[in-house]
C-alpha atoms as a PDB file:
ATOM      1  CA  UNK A   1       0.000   0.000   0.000  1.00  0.00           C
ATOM      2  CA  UNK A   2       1.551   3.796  -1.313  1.00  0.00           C
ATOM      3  CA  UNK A   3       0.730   6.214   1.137  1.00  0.00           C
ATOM      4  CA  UNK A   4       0.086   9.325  -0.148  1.00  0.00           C
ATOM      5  CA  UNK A   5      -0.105  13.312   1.463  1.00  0.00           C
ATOM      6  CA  UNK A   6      -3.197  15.035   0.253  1.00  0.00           C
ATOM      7  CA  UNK A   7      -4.580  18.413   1.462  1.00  0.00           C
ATOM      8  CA  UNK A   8      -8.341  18.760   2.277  1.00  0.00           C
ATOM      9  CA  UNK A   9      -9.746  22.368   2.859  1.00  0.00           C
ATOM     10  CA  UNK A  10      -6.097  23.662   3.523  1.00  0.00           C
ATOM     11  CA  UNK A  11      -5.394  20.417   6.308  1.00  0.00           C
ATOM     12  CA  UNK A  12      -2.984  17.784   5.312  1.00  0.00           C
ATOM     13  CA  UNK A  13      -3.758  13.971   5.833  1.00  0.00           C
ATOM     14  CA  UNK A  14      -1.508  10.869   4.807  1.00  0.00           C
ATOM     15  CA  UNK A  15      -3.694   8.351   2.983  1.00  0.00           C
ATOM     16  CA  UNK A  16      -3.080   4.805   1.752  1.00  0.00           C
ATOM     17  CA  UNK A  17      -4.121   4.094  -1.729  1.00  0.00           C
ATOM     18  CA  UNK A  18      -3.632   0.657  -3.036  1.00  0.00           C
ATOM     19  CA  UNK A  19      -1.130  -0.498  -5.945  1.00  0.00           C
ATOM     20  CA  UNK A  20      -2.786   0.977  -8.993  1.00  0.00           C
ATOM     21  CA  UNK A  21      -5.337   2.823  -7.208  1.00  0.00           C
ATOM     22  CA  UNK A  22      -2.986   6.331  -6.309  1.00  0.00           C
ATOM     23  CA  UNK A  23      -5.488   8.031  -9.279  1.00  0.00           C
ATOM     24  CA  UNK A  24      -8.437   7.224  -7.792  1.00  0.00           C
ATOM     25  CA  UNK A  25      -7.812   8.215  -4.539  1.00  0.00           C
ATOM     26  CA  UNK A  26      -6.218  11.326  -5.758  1.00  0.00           C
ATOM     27  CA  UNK A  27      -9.862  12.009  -7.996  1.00  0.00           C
ATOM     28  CA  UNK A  28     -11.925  11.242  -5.124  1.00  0.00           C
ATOM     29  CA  UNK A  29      -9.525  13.808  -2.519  1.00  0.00           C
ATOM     30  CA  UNK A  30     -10.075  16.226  -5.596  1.00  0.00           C
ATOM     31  CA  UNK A  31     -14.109  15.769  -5.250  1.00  0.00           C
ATOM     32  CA  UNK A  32     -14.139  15.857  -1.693  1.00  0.00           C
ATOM     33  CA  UNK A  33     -11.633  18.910  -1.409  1.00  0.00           C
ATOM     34  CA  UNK A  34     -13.972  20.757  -4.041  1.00  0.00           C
ATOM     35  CA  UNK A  35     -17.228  19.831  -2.165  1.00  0.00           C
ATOM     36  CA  UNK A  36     -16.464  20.945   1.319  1.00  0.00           C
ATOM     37  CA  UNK A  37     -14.788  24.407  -0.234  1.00  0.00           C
ATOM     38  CA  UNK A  38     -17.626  25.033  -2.221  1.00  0.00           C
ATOM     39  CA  UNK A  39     -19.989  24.875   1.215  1.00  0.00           C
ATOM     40  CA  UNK A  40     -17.276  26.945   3.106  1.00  0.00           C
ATOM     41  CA  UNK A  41     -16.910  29.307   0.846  1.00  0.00           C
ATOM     42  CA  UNK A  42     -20.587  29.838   0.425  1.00  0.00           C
ATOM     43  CA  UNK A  43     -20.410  31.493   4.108  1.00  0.00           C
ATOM     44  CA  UNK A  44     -23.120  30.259   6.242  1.00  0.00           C
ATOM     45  CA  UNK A  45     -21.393  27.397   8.096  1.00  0.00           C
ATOM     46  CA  UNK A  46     -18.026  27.290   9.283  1.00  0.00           C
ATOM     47  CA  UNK A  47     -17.387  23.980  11.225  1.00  0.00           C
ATOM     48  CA  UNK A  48     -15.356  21.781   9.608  1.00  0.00           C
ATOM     49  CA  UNK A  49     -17.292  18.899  11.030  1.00  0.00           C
ATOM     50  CA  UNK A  50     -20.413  20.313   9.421  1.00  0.00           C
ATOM     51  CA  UNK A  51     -18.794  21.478   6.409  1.00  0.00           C
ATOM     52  CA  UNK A  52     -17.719  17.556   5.892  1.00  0.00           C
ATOM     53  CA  UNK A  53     -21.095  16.120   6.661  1.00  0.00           C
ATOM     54  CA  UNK A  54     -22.545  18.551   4.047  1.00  0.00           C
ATOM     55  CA  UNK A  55     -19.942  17.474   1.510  1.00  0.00           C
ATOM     56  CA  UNK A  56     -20.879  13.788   2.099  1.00  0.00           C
ATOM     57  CA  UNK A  57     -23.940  13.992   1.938  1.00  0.00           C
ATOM     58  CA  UNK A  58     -23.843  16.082  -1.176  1.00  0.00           C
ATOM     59  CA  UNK A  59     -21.261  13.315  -2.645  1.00  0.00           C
ATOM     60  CA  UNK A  60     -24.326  10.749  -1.781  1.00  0.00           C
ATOM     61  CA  UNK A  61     -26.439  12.128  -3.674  1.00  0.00           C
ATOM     62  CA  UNK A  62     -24.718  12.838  -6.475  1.00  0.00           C
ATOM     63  CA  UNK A  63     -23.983   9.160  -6.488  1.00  0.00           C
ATOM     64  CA  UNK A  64     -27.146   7.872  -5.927  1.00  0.00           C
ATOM     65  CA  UNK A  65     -28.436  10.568  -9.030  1.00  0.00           C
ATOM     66  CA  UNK A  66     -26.694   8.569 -11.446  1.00  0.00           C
ATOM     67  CA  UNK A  67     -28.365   5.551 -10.376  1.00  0.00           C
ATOM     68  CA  UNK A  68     -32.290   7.281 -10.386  1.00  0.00           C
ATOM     69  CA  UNK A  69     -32.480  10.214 -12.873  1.00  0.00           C
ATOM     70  CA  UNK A  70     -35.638  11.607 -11.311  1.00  0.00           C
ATOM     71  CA  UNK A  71     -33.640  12.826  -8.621  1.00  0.00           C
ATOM     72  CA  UNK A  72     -31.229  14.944 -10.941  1.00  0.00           C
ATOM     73  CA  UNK A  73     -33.319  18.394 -10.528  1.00  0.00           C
ATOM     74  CA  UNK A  74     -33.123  18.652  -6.485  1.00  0.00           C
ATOM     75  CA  UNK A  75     -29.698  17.383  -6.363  1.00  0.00           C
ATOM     76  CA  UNK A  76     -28.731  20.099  -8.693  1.00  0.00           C
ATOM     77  CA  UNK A  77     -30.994  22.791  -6.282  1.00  0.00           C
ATOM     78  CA  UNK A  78     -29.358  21.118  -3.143  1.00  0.00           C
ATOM     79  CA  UNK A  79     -26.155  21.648  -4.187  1.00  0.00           C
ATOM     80  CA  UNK A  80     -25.843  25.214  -4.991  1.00  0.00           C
ATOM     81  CA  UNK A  81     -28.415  25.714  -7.574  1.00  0.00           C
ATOM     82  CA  UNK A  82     -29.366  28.724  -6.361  1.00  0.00           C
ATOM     83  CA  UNK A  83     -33.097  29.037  -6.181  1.00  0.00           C
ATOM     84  CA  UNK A  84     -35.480  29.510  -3.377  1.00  0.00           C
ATOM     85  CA  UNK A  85     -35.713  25.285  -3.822  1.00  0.00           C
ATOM     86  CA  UNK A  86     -32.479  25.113  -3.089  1.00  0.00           C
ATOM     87  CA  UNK A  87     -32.233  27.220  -0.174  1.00  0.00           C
ATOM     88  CA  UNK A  88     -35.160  25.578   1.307  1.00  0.00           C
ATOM     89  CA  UNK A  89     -33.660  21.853   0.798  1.00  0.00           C
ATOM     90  CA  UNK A  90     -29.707  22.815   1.981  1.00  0.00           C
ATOM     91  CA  UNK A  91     -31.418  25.041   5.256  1.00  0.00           C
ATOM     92  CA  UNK A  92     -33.968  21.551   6.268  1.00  0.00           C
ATOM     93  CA  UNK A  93     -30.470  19.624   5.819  1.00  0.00           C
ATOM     94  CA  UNK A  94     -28.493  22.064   7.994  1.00  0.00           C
ATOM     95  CA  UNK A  95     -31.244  21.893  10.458  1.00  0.00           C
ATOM     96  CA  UNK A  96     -31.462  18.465  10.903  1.00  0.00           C
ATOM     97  CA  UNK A  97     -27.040  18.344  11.275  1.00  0.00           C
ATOM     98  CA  UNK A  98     -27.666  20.660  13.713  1.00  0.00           C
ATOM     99  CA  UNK A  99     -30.471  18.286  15.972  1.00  0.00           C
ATOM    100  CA  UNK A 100     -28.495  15.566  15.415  1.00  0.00           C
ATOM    101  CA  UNK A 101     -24.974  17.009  16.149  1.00  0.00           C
ATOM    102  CA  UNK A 102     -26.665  18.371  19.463  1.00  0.00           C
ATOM    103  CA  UNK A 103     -25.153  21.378  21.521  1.00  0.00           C
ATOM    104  CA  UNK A 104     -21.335  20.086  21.974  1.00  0.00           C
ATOM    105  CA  UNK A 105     -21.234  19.468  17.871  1.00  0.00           C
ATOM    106  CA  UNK A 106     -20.432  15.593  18.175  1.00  0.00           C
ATOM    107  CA  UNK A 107     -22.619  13.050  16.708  1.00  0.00           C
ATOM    108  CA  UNK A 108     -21.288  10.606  19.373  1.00  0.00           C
END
C-alpha cells in the first residue's frame, strides 16, 4: 500500500491508496476537497465537522443521481443551484445536522 499526502480544505492527511489505485484516490480527494470548499466558501457554516457532513452527503447524492435520474433536478438545487428550492432543501439539511450534532457538535 503507497501512502500518499493530500490536502483537504487547507489540512494535510496521509492516505493509503492501493497499488494501482494512487489516481483514484487522488480524484476522489479532488471531489471531496472541491465539495467541502464550495460549502465553506458559500459562508453560512463554518465547522469543519459540518462542512464535511454537508460534503458527504452532497457526494451521496450525487452518487445515488446517477443511479435514479428523477432525482437529478433537487440534487442540482441542493447543491448550490441557487433558487429559493435550493435554499429551502440545503437550510432543512443544515437543520437536521444541527439536531443531530446536538449542543457540543459531536454526533457521538
Amino acid at each position: 500500500m503507497k501512502q500518499l499526502e493530500v490536502k483537504i480544505m487547507g489540512q494535510s492527511y496521509v492516505l493509503g491508496a492501493p497499488e494501482g489505485g494512487e489516481a483514484r484516490l487522488l480524484e476522489a480527494v479532488e471531489r471531496v476537497d472541491t465539495a467541502m470548499c464550495k460549502i465553506r466558501d458559500a459562508g453560512k457554516i463554518k465547522a469543519r465537522d459540518r462542512i464535511a457532513v454537508l460534503a458527504a452527503l452532497n457526494l451521496a447524492f450525487d452518487i445515488e443521481e446517477r443511479d435514479t435520474p428523477p432525482a437529478r433536478a433537487s440534487v442540482a438545487a441542493a447543491s448550490g443551484g441557487g433558487t429559493a428550492e435550493a435554499d429551502a432543501v440545503l437550510g432543512a439539511l443544515i437543520q437536521r445536522l444541527d439536531a443531530a450534532l446536538g449542543e457540543d457538535g459531536r454526533l457521538i
